[in-house]
C-alpha atoms as a PDB file:
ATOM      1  CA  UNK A   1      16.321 169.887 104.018  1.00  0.00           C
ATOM      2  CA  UNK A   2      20.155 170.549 104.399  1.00  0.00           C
ATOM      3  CA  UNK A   3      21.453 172.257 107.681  1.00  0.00           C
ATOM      4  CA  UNK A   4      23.006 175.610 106.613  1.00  0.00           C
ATOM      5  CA  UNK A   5      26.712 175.948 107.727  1.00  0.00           C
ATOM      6  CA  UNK A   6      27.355 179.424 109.688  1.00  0.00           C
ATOM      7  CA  UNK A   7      30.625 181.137 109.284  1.00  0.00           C
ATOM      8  CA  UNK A   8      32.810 181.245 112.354  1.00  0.00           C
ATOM      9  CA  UNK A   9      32.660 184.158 114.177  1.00  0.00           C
ATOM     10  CA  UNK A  10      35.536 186.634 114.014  1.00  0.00           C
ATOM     11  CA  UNK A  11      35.914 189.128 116.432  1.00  0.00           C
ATOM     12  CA  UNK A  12      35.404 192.426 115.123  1.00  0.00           C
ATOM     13  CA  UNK A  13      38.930 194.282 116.378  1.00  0.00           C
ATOM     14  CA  UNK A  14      40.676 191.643 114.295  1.00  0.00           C
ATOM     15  CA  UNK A  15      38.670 191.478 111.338  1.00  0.00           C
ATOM     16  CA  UNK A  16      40.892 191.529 107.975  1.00  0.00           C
ATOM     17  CA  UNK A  17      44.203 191.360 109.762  1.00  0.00           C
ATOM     18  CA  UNK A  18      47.336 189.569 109.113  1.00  0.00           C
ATOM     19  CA  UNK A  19      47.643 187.072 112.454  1.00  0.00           C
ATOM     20  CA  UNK A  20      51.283 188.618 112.786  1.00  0.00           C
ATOM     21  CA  UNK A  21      52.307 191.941 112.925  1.00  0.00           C
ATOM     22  CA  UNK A  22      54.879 193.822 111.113  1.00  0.00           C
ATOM     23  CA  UNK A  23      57.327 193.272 113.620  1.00  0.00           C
ATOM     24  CA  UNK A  24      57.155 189.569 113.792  1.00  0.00           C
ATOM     25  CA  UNK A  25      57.426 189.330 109.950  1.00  0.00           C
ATOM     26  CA  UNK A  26      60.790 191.631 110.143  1.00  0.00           C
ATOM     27  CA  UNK A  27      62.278 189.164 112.878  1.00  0.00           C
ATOM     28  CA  UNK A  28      60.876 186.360 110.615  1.00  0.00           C
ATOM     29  CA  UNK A  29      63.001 188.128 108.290  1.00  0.00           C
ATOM     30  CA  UNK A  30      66.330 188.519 110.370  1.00  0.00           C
ATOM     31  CA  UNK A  31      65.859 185.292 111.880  1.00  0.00           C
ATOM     32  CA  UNK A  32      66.221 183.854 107.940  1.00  0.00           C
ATOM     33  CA  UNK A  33      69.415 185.759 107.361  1.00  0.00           C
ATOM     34  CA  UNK A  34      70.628 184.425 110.596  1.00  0.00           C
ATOM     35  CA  UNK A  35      70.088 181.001 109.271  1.00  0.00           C
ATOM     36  CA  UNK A  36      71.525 181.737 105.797  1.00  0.00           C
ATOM     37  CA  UNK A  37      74.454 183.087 107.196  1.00  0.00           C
ATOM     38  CA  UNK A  38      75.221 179.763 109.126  1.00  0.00           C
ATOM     39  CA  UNK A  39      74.765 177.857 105.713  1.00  0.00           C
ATOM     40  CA  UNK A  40      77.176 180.201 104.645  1.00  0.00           C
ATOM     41  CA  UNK A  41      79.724 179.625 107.239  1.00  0.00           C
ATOM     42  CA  UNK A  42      79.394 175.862 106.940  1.00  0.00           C
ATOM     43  CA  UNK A  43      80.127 175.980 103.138  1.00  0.00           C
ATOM     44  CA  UNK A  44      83.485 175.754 101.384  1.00  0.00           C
ATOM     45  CA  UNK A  45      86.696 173.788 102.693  1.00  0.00           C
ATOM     46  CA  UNK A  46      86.693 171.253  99.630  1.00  0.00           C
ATOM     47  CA  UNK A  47      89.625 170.832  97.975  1.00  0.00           C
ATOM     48  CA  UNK A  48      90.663 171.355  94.057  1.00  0.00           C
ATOM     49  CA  UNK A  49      91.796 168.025  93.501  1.00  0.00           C
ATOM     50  CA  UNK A  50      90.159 165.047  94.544  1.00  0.00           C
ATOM     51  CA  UNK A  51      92.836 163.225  95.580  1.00  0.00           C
ATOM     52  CA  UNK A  52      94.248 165.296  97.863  1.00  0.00           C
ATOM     53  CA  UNK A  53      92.639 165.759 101.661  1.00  0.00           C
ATOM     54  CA  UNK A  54      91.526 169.207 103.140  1.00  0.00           C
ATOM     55  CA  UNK A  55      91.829 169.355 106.706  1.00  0.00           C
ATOM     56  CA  UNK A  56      89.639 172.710 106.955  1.00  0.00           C
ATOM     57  CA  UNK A  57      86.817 170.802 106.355  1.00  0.00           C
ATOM     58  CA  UNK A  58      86.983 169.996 110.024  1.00  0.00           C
ATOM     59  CA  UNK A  59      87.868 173.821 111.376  1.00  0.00           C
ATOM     60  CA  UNK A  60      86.162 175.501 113.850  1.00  0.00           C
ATOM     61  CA  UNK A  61      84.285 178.085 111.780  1.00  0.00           C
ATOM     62  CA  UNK A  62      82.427 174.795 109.626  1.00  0.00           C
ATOM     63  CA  UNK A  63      81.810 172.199 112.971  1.00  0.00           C
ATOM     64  CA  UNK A  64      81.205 174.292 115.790  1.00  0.00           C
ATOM     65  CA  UNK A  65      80.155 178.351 114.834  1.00  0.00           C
ATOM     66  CA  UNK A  66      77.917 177.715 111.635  1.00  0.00           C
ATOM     67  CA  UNK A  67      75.840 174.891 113.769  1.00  0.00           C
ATOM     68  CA  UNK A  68      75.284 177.519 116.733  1.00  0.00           C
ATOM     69  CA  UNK A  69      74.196 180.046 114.207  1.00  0.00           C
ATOM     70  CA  UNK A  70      71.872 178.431 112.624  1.00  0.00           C
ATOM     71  CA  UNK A  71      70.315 177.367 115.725  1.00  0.00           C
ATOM     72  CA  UNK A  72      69.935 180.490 117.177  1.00  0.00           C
ATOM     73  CA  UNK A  73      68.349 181.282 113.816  1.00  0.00           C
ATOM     74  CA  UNK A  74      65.901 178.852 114.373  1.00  0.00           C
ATOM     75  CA  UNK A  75      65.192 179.808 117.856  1.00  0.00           C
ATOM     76  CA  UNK A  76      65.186 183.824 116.889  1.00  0.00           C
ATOM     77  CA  UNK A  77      62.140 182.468 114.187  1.00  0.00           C
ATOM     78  CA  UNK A  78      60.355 180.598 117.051  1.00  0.00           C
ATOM     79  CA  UNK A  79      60.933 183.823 118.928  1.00  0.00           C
ATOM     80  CA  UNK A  80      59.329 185.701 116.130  1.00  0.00           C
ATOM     81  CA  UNK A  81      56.234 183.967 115.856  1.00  0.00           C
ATOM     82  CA  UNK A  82      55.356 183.908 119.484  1.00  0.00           C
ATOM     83  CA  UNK A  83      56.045 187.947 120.298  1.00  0.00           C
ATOM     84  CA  UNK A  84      52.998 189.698 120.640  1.00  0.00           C
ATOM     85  CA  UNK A  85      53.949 192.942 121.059  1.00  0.00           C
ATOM     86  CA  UNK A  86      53.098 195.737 123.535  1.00  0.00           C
ATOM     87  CA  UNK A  87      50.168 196.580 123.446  1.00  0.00           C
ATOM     88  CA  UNK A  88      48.135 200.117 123.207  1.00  0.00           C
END
């Protein structure tokens, strides 16, 4: 006879819960717009023709502020998945 496989236990407080709260989902959610924004700032800078060399390409805005912002992004997402809250 087959051994019958028991269901993990879940505690009952958390029972049919989402493992985040809504809090960490809306820093989830400002810590994506954080990151799009620094794709943002990186884009652009090309030029029309070709030929022809764009120096912006290598401004400030594209190689030094869009790369910080999207790390802090990243780090505001880590952020959000670790808070726990206060709690009750």
């Amino acid at each position: 006879m087959g051994k019958r496989e028991e269901k993990p236990q879940v505690a009952p407080d958390r029972e049919g819960k989402f493992p985040l709260g809504s809090v960490n989902y809306k820093m989830l959610a400002i810590g994506f717009g954080v990151i799009v924004l620094g794709f943002i700032l990186m884009a652009g800078g090309g030029s029309d023709d070709p030929k022809v060399f764009n120096p912006a390409i290598f401004g400030f805005r594209r190689i030094t502020l869009a790369p910080i912002v999207v790390l802090l992004g990243f780090l505001f997402e880590i952020v959000a998945i670790m808070y726990r809250g206060k709690k009750r």
